[in-house]
C-alpha atoms as a PDB file:
ATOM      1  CA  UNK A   1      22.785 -24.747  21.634  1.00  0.00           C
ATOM      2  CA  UNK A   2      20.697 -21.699  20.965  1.00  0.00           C
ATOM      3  CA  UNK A   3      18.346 -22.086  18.202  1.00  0.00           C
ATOM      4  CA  UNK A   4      17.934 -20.059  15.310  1.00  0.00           C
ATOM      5  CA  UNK A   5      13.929 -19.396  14.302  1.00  0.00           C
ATOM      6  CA  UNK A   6      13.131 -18.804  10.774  1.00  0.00           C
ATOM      7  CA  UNK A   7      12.036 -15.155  10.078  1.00  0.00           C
ATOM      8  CA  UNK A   8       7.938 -14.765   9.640  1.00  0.00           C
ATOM      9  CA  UNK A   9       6.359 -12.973   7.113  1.00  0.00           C
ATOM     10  CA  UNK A  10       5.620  -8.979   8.158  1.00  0.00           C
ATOM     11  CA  UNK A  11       1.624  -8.912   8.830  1.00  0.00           C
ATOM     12  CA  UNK A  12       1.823  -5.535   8.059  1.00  0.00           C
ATOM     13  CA  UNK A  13       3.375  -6.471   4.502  1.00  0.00           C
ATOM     14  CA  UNK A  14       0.269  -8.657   4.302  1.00  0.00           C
ATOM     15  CA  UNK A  15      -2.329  -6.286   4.985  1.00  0.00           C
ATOM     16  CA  UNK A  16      -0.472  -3.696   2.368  1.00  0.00           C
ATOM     17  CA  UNK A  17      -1.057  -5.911  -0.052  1.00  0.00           C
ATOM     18  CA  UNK A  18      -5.327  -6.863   1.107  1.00  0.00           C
ATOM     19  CA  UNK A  19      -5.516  -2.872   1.257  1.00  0.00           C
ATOM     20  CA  UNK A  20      -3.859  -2.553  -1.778  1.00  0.00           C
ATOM     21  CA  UNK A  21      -6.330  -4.932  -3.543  1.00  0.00           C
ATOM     22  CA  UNK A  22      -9.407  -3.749  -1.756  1.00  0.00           C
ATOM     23  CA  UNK A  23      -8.321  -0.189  -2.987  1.00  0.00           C
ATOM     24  CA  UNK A  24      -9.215  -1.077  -6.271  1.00  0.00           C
ATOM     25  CA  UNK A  25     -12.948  -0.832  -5.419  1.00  0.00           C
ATOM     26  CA  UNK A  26     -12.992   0.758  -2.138  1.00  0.00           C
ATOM     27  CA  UNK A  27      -9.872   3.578  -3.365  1.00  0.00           C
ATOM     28  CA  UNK A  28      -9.439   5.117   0.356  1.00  0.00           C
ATOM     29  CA  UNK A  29      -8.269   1.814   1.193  1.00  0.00           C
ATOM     30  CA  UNK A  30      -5.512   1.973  -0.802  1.00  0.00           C
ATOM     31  CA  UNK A  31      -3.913   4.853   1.305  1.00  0.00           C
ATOM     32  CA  UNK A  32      -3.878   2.597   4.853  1.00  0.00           C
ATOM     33  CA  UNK A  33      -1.867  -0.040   2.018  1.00  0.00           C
ATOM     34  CA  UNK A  34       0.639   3.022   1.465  1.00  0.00           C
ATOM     35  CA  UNK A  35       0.996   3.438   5.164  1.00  0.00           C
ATOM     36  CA  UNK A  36       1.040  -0.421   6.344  1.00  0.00           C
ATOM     37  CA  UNK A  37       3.794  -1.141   3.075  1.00  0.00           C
ATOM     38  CA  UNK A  38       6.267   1.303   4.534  1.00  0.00           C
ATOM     39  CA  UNK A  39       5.793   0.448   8.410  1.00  0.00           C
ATOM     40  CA  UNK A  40       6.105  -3.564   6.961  1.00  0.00           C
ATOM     41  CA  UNK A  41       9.456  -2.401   5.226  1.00  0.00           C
ATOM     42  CA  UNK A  42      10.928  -0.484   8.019  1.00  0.00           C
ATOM     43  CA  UNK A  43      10.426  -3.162  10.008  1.00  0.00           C
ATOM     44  CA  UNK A  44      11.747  -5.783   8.180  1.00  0.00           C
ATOM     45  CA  UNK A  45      14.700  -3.854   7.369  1.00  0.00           C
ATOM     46  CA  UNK A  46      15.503  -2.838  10.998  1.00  0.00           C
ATOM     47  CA  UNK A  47      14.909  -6.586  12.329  1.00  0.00           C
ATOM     48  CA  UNK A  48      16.080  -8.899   9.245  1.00  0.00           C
ATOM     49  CA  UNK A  49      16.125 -11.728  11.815  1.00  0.00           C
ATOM     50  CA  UNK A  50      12.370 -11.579  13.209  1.00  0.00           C
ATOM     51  CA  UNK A  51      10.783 -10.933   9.522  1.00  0.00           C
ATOM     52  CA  UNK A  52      11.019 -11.229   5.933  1.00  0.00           C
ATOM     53  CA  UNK A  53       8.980 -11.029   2.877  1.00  0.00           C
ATOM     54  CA  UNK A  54       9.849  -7.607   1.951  1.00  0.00           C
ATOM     55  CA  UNK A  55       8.928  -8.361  -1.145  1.00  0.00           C
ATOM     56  CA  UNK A  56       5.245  -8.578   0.318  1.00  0.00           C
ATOM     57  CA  UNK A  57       5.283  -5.097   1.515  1.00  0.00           C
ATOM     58  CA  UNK A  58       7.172  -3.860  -1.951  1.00  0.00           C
ATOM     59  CA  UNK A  59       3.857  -5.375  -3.736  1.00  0.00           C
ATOM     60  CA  UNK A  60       1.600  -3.790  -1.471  1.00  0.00           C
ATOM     61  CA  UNK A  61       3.459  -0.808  -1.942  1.00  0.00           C
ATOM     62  CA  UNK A  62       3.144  -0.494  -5.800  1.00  0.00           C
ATOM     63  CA  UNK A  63      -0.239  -1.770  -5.876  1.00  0.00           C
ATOM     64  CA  UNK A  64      -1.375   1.002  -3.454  1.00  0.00           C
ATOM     65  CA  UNK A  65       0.417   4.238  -4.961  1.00  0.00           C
ATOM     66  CA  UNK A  66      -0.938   2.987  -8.551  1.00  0.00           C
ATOM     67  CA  UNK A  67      -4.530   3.263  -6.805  1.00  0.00           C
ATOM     68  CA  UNK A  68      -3.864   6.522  -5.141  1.00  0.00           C
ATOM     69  CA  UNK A  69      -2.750   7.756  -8.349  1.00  0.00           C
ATOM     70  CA  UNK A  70      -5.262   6.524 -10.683  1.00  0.00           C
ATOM     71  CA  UNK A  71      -8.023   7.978  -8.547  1.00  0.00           C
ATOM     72  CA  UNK A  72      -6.422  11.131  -7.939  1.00  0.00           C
ATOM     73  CA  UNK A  73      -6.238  11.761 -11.887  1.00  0.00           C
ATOM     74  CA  UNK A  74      -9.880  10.650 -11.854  1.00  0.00           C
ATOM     75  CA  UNK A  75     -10.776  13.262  -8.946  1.00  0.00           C
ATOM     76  CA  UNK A  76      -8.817  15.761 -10.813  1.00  0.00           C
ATOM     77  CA  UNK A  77     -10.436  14.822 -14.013  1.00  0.00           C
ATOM     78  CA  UNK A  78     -14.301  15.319 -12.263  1.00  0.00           C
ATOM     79  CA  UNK A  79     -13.129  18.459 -10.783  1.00  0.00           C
ATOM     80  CA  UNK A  80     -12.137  19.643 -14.469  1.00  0.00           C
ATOM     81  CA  UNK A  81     -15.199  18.310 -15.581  1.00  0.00           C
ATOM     82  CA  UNK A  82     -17.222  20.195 -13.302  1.00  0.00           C
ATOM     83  CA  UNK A  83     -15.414  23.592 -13.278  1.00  0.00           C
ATOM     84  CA  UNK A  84     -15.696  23.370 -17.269  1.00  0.00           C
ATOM     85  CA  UNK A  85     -19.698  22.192 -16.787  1.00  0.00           C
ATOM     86  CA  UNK A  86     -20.629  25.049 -14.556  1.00  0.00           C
ATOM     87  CA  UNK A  87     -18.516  28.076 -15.696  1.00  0.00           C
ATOM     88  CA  UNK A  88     -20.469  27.848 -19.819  1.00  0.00           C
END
């Protein structure tokens, strides 16, 4: 009888999700969470059988393009800062 082994969880969904976090003080971070959440979800939904957790990588995922965003508002914010600082 050929046993059936019960899917893992996706490491890469886990380190989305530590990026992700760690983005929230270190914010450059947060783009390696973007890229680990979507190689985690392609790979979960090519091989259903070997891993699961997508919702893991889905966290990671929104956690880590809310950080992106945030701090690219912020870097467009300093940049309008500064233009308006140096052209008066």
């Amino acid at each position: 009888m050929t046993e059936q082994k019960e899917p893992k969880i996706n490491p890469f969904g886990i380190a989305s999700l530590v990026c992700g976090v760690v983005g929230l003080i270190i914010w450059v971070i947060a783009i390696l969470g973007v890229v680990f959440g979507h190689v985690a979800r392609n790979q979960i939904k090519k091989t259903p059988q070997k891993y699961s957790w997508g919702g893991l990588a889905l966290a990671g995922l929104i956690v880590s393009y809310i950080i992106v965003a945030i701090n690219m508002l912020a870097l467009l914010g300093m940049g309008a800062f500064w233009v308006s600082i140096l052209s008066s």
